[in-house]
C-alpha atoms as a PDB file:
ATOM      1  CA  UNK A   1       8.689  15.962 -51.387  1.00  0.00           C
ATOM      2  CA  UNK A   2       6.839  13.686 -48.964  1.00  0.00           C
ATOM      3  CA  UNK A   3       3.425  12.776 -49.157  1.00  0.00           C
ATOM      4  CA  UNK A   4       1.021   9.795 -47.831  1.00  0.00           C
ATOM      5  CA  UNK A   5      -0.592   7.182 -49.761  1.00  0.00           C
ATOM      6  CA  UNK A   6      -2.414   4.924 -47.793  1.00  0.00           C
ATOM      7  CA  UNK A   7      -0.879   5.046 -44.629  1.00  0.00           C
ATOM      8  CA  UNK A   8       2.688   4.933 -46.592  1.00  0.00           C
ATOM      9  CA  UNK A   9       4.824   7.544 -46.843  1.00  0.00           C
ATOM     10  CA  UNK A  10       6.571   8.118 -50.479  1.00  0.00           C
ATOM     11  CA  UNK A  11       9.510  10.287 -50.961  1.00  0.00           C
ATOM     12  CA  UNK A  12       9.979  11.992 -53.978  1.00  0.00           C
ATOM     13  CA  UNK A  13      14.198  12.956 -54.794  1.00  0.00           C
ATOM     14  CA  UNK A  14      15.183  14.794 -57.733  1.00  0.00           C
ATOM     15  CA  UNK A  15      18.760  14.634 -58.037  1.00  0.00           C
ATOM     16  CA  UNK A  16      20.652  17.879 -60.563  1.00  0.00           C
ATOM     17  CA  UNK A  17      24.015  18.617 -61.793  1.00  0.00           C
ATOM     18  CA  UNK A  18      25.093  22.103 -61.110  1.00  0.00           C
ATOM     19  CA  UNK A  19      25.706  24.589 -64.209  1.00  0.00           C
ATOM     20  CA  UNK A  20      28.923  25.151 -66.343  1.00  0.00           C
ATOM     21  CA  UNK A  21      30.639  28.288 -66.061  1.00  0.00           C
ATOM     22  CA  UNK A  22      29.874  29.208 -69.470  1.00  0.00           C
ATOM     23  CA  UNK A  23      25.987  28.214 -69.006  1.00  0.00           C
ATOM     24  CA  UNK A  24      26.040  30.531 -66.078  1.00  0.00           C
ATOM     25  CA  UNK A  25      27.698  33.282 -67.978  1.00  0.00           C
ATOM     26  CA  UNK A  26      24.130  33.581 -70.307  1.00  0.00           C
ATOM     27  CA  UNK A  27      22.017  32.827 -67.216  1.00  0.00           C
ATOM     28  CA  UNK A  28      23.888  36.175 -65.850  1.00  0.00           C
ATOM     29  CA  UNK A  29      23.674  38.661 -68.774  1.00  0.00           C
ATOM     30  CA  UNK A  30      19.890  37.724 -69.074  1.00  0.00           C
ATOM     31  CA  UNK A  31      19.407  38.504 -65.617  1.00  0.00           C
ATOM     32  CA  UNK A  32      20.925  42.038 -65.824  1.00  0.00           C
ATOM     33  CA  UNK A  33      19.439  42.931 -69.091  1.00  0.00           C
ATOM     34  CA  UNK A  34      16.278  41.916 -67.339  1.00  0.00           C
ATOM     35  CA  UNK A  35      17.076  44.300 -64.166  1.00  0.00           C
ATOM     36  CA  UNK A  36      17.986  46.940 -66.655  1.00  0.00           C
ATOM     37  CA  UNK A  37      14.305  47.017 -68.190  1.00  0.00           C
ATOM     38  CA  UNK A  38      12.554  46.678 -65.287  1.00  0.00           C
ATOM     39  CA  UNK A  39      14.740  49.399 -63.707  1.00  0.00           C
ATOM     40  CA  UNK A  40      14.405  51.969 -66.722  1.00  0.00           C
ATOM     41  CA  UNK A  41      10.075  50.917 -66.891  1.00  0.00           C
ATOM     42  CA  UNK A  42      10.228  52.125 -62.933  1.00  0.00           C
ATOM     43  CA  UNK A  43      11.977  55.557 -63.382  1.00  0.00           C
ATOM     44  CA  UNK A  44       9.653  55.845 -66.487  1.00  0.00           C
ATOM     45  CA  UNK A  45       6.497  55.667 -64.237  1.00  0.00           C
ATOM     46  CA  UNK A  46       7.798  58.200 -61.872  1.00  0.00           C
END
């Protein structure tokens, strides 16, 4: 991010670690239970 401050420009970083397998693993499964409502919602409003 880079904004101006009185003629200045500041630089914001934000530095991250990526995710563990097993973190991911949860991330996933929420993601498809997710899909799986919003998918049976949409063939309920046909």
């Amino acid at each position: 991010k880079i904004y101006f401050v009185r003629g200045k420009a500041k630089v914001l970083l934000g530095l991250a670690k990526g995710k563990k397998s097993y973190d991911k693993r949860e991330t996933i499964k929420a993601k498809e239970s997710k899909r799986e409502v919003e998918r049976v919602v949409k063939e309920r409003n046909r």
